[in-house]
N, C-alpha and C. Protein backbone atom coordinates (compact mmCIF):
# COMPACT_ATOMS: atom_id res chain seq x y z
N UNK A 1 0.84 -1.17 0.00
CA UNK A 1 0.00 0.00 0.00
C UNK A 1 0.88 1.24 0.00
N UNK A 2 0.58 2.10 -0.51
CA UNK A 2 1.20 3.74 -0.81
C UNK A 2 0.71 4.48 -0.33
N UNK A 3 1.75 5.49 0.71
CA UNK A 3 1.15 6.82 1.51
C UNK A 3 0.03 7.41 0.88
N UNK A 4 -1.00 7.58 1.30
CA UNK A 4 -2.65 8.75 1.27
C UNK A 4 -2.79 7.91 0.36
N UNK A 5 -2.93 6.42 -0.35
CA UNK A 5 -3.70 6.08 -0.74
C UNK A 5 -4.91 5.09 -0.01
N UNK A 6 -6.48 5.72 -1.00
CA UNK A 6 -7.64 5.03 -0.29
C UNK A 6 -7.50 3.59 0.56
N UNK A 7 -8.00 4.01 1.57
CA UNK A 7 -8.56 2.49 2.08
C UNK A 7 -9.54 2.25 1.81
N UNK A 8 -10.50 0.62 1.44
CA UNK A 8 -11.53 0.48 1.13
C UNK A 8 -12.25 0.26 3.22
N UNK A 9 -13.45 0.69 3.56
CA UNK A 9 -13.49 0.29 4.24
C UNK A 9 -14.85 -0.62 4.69
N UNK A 10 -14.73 -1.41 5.40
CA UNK A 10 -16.14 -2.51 5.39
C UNK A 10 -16.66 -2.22 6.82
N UNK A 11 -15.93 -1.80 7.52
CA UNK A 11 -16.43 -2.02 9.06
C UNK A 11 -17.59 -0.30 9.36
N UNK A 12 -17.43 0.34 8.28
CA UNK A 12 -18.49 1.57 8.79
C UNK A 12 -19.19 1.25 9.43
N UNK A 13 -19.87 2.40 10.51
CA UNK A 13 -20.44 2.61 11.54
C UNK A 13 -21.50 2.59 11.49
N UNK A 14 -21.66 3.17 10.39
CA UNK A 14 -22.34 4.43 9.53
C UNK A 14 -22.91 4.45 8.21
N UNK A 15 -24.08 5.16 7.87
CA UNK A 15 -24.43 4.97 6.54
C UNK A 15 -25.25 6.10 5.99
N UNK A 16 -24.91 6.76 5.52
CA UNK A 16 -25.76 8.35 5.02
C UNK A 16 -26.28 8.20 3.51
N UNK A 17 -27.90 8.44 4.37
CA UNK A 17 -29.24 8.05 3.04
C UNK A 17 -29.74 9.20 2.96
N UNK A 18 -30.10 9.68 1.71
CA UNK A 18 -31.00 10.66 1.70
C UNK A 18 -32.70 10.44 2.14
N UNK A 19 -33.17 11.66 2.23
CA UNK A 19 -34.40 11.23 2.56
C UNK A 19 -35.38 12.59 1.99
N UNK A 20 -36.84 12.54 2.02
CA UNK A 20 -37.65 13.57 0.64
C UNK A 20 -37.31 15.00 2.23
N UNK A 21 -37.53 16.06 1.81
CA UNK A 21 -37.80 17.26 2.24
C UNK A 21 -39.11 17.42 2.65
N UNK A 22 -39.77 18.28 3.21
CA UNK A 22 -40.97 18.89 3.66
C UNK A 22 -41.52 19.56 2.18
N UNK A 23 -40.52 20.50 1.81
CA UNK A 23 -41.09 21.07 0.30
C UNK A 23 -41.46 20.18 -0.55
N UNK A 24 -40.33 19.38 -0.73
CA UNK A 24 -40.76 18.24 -2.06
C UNK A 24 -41.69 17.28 -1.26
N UNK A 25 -42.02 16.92 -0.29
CA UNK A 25 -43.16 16.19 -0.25
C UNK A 25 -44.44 16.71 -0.10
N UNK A 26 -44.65 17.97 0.49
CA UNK A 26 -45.83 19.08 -0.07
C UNK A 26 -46.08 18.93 -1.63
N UNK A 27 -45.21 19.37 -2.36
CA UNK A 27 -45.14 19.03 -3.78
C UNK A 27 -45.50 18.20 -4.61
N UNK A 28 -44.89 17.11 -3.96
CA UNK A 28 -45.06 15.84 -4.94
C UNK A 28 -46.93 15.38 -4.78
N UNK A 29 -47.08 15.56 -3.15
CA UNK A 29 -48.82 15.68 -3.27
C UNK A 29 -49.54 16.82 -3.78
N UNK A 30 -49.36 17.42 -3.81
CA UNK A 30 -50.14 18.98 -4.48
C UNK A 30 -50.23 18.37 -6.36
N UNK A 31 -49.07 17.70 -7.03
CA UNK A 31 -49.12 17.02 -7.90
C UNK A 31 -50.07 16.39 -7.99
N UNK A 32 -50.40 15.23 -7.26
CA UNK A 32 -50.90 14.45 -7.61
C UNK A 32 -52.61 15.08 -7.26
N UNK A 33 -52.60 15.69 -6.26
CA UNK A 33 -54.43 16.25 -6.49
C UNK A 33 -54.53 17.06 -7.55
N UNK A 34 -53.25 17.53 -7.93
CA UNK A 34 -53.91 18.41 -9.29
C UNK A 34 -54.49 17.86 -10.50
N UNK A 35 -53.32 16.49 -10.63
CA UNK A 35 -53.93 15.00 -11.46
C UNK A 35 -55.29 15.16 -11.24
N UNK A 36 -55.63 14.37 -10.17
CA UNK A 36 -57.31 14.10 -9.72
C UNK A 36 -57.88 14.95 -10.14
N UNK A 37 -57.37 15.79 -9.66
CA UNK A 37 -58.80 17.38 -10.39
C UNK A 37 -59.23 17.27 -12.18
N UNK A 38 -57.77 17.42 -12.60
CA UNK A 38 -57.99 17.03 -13.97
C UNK A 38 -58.61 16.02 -14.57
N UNK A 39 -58.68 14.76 -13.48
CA UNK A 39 -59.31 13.51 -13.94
C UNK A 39 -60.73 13.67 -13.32
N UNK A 40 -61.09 14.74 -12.95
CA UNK A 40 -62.06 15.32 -12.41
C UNK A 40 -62.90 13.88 -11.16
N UNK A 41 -61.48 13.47 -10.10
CA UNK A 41 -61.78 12.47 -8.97
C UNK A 41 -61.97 13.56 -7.69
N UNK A 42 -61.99 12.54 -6.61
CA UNK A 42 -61.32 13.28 -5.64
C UNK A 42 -60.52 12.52 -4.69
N UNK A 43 -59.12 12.88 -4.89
CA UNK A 43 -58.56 11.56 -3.37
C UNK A 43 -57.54 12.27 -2.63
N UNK A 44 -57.30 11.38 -1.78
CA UNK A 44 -56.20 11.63 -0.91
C UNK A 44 -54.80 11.01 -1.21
N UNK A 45 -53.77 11.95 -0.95
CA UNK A 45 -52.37 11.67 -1.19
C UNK A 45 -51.78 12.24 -0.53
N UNK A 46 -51.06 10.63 0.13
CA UNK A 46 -50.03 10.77 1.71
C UNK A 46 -48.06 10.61 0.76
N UNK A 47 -47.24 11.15 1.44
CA UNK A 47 -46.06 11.16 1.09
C UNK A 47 -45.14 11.05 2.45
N UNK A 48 -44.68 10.21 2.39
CA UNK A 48 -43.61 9.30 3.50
C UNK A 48 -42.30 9.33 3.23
N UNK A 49 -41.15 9.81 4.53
CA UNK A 49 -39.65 9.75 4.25
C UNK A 49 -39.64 8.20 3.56
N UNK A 50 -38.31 7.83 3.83
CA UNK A 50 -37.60 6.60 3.42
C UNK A 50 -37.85 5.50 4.41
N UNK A 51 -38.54 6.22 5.86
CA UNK A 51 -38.67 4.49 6.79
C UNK A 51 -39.85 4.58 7.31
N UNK A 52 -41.01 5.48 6.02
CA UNK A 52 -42.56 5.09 6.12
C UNK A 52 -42.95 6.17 6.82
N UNK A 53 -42.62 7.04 7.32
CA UNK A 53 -43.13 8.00 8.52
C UNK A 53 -43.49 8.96 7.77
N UNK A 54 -45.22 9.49 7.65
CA UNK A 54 -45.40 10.33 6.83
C UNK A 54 -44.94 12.03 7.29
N UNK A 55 -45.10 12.25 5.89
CA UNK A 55 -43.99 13.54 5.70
C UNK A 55 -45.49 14.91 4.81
N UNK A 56 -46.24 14.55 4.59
CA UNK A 56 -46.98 15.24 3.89
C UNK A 56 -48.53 14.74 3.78
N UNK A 57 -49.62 15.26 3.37
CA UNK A 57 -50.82 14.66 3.82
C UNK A 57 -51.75 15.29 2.88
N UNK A 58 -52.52 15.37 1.69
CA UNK A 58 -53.86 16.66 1.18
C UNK A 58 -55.01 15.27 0.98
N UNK A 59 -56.07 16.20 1.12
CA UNK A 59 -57.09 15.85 1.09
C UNK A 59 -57.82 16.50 0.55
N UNK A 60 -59.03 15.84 -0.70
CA UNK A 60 -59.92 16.70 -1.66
C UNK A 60 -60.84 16.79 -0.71
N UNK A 61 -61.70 18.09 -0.43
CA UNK A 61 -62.89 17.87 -0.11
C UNK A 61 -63.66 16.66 0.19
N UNK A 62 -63.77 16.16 -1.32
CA UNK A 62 -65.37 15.02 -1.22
C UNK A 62 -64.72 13.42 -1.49
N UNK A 63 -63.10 13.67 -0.95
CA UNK A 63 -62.50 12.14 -1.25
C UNK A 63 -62.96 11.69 -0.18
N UNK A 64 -63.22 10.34 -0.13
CA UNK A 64 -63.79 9.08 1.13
C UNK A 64 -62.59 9.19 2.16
N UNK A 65 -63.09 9.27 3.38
CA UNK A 65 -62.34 8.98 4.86
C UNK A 65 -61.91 8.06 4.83
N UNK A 66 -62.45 6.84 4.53
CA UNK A 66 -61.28 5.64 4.46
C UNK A 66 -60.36 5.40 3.54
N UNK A 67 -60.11 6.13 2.62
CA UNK A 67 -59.33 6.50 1.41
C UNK A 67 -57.64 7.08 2.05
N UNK A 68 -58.14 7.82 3.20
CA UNK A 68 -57.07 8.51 3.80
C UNK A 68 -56.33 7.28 4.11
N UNK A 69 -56.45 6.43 5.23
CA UNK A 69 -55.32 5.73 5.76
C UNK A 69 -55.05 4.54 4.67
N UNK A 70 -55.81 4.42 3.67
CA UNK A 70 -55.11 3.84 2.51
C UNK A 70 -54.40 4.04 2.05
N UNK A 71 -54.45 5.60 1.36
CA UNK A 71 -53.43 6.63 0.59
C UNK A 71 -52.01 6.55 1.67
N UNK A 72 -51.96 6.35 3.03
CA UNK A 72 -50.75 6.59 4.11
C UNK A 72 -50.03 5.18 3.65
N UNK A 73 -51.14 4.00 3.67
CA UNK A 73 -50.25 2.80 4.11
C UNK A 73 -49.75 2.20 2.90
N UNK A 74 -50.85 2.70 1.14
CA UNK A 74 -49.71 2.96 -0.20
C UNK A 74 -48.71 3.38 -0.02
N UNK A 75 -48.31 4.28 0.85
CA UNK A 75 -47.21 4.94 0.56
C UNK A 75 -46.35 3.90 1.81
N UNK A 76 -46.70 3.76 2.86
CA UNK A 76 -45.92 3.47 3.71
C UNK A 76 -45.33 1.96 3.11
N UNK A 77 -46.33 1.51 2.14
CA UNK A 77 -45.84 -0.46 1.86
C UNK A 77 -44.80 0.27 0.24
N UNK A 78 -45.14 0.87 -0.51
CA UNK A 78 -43.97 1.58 -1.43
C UNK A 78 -42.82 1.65 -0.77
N UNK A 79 -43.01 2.63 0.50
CA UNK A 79 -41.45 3.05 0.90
C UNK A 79 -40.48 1.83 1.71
N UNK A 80 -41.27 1.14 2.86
CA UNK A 80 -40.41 -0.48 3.14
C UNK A 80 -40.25 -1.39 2.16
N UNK A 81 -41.15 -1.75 0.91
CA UNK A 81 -40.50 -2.64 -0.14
C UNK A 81 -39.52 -2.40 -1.26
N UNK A 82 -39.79 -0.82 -1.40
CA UNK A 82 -38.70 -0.28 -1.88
C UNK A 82 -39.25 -0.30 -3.83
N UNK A 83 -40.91 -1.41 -3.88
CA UNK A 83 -41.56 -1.10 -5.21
C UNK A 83 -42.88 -0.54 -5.22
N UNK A 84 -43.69 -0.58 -6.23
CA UNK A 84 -44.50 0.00 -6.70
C UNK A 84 -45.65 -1.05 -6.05
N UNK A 85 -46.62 -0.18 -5.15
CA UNK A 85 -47.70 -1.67 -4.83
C UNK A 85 -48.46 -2.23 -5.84
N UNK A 86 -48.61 -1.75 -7.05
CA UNK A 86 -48.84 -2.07 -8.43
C UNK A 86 -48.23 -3.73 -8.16
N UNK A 87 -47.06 -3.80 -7.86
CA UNK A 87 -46.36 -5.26 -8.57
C UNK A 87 -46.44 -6.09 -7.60
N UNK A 88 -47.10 -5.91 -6.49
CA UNK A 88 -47.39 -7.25 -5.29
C UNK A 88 -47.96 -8.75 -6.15
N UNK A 89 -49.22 -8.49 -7.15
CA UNK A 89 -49.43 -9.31 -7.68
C UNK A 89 -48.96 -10.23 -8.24
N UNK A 90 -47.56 -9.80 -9.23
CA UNK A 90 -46.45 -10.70 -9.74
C UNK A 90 -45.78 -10.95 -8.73
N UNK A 91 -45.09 -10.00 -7.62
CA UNK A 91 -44.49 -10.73 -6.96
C UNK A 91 -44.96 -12.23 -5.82
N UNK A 92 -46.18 -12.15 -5.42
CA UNK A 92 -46.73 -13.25 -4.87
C UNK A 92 -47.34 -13.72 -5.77
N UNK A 93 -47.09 -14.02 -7.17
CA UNK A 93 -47.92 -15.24 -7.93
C UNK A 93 -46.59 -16.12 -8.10
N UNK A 94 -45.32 -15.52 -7.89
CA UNK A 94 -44.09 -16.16 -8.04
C UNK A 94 -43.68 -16.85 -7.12
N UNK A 95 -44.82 -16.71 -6.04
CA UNK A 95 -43.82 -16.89 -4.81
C UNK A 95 -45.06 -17.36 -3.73
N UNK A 96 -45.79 -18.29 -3.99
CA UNK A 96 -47.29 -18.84 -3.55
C UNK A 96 -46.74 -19.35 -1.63
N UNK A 97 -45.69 -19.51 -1.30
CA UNK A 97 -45.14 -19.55 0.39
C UNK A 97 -45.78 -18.50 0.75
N UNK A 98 -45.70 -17.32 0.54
CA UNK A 98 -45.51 -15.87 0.93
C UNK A 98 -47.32 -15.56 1.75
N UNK A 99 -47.99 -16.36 0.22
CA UNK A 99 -49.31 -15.92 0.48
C UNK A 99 -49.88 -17.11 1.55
N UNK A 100 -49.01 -18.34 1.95
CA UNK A 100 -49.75 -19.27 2.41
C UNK A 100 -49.49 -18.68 3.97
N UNK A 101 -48.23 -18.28 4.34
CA UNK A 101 -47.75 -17.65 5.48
C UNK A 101 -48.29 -16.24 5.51
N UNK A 102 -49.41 -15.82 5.22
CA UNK A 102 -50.90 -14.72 5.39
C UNK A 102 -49.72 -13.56 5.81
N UNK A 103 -48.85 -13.43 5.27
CA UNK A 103 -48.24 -11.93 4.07
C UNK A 103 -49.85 -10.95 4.30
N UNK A 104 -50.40 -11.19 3.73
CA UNK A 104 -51.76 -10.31 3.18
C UNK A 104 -52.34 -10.00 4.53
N UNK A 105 -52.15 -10.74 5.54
CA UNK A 105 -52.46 -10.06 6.73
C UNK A 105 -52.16 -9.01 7.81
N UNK A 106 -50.70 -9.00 7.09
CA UNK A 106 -49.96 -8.14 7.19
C UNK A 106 -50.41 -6.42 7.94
N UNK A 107 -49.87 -5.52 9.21
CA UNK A 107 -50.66 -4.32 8.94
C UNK A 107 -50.20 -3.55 8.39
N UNK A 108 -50.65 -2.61 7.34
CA UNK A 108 -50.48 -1.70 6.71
C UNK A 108 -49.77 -1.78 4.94
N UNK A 109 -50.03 -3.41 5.13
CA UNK A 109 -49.59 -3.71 3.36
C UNK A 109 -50.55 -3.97 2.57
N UNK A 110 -50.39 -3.06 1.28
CA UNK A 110 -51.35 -2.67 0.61
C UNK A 110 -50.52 -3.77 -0.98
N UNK A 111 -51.64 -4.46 -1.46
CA UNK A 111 -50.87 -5.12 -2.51
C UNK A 111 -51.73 -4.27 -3.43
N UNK A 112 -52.16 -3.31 -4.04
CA UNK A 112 -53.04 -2.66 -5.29
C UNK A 112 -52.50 -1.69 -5.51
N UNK A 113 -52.33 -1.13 -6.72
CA UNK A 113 -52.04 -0.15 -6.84
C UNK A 113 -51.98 1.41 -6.56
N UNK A 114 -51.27 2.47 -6.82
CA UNK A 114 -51.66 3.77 -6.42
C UNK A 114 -50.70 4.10 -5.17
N UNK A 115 -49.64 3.09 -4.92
CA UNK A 115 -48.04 3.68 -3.74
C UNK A 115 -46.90 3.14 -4.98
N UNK A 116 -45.82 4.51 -5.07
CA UNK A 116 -44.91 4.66 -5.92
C UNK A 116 -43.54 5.11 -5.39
N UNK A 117 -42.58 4.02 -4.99
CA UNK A 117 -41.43 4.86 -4.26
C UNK A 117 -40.88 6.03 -4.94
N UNK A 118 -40.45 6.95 -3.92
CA UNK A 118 -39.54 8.20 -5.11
C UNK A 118 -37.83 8.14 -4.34
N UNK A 119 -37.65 8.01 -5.99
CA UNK A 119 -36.29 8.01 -5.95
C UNK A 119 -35.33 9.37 -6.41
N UNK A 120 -33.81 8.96 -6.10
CA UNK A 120 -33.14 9.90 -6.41
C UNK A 120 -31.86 9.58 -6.82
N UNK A 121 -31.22 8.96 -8.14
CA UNK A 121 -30.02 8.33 -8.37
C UNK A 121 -30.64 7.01 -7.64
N UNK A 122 -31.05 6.64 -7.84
CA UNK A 122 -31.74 5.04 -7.60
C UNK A 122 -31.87 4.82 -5.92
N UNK A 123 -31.74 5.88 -5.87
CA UNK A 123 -32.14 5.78 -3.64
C UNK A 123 -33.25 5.86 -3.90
N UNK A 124 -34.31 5.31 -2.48
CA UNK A 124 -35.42 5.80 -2.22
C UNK A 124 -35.14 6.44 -1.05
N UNK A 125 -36.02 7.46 -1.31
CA UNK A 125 -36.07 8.81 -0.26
C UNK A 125 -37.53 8.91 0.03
N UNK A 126 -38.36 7.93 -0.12
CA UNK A 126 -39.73 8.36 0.21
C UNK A 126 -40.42 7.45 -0.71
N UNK A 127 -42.08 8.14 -0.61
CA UNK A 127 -43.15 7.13 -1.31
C UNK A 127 -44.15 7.90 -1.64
N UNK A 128 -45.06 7.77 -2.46
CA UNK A 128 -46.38 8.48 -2.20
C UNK A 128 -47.43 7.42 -2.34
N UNK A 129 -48.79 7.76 -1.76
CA UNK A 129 -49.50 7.13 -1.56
C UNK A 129 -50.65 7.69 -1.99
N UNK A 130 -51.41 7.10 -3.03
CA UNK A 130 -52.57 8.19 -3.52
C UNK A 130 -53.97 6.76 -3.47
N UNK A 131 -55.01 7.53 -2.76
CA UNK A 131 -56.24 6.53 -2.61
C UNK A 131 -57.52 7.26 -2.98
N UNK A 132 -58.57 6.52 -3.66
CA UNK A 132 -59.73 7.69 -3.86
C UNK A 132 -60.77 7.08 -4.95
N UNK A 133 -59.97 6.50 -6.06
CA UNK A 133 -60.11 6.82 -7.14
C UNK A 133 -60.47 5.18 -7.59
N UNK A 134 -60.08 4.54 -8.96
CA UNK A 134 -60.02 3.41 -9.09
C UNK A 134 -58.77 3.03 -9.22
N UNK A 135 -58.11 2.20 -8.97
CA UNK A 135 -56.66 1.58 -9.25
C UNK A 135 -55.65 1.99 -10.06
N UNK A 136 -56.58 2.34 -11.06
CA UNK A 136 -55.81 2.70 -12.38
C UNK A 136 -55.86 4.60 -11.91
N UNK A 137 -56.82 4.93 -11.37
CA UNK A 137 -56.41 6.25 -11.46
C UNK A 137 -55.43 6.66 -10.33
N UNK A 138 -56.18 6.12 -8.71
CA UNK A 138 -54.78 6.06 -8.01
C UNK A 138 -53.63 6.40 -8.62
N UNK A 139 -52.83 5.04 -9.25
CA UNK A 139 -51.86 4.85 -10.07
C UNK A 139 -51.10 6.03 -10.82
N UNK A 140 -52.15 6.28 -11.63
CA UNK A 140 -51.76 7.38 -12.81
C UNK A 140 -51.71 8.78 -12.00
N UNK A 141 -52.60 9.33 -10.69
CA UNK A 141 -52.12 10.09 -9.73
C UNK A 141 -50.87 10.29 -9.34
N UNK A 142 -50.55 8.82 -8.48
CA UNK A 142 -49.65 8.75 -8.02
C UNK A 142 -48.00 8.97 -8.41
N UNK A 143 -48.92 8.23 -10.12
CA UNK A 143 -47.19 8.93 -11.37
C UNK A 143 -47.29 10.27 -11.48
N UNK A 144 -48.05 10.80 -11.43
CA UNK A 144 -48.09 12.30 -11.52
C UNK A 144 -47.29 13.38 -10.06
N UNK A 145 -47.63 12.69 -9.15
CA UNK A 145 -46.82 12.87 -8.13
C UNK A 145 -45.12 12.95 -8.11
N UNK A 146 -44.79 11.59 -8.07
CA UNK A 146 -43.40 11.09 -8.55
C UNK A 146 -43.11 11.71 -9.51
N UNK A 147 -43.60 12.27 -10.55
CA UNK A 147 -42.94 13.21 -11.82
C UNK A 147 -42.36 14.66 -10.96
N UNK A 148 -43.40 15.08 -10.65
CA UNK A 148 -42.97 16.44 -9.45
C UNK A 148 -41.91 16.79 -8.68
N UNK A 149 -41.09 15.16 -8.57
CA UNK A 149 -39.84 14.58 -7.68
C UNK A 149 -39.22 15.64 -7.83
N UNK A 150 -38.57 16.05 -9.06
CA UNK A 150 -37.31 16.46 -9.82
C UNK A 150 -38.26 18.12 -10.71
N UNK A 151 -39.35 18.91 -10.27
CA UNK A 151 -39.43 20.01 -10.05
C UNK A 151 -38.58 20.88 -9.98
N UNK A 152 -38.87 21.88 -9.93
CA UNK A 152 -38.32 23.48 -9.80
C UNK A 152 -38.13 23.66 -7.83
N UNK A 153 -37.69 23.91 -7.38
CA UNK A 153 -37.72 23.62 -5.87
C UNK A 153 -38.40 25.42 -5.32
């Protein structure tokens, strides 16, 4: 080894993750109700750091109350799996243990669509969670959200 050159090191302590802002997660939901409006729905869209803890919250007027802690726990099952709750389906048709060991009973895991992790250079820093609507619009909300990621700040 040669003076001041790198050590690789394995034993860190330590590990520094990014995680979404207060602005950008205001944002990224204000996105996605603006979606809804346009799709002329009404829902709720929750936005969560990186270890599920929500970070942001809107609500339409005339979206359903139980829509709310849906829209939280989309986002909260996005941000611990680290995918899209869109793909629960493939992933437990691959994997039939998962569902026999009542996975689905799970609290706060949402296998349907409409929770979208947001990333940044392939980190996740968060999730959003959009509920209200039908699956597909959720969804297409929720991409509307995640587009907002990478905004004007």
């Amino acid at each position: 080894m040669k003076l001041n050159e790198p050590v690789a090191r394995t034993d860190a302590v330590a590990h520094l993750q990014r995680n979404i802002s207060r602005h950008t997660a205001q944002r990224v939901a204000s996105a996605a109700l603006d979606e809804a409006e346009r799709l002329g729905i009404s829902v709720n869209a929750a936005v969560v750091d990186r270890a599920g803890t929500l970070m942001a919250f809107l609500r339409m007027p005339e979206a359903s109350l139980h829509s709310a802690e849906t829209a939280m726990d989309k986002a909260y099952t996005a941000a611990s799996f680290r995918f899209p709750t869109s793909q629960w389906a493939d992933a437990l048709a691959s994997f039939p243990p998962v569902v026999q060991q009542n996975i689905l009973q799970r609290p706060r895991l949402v296998i349907f669509g409409g929770g979208i992790p947001l990333e940044v250079e392939g980190e996740v820093i968060g999730a959003i969670g959009v509920s209200g609507g039908s699956v597909e619009q959720d969804e297409h909300c929720a991409a509307a959200g995640a587009a907002a990621l990478h905004g004007s700040e």
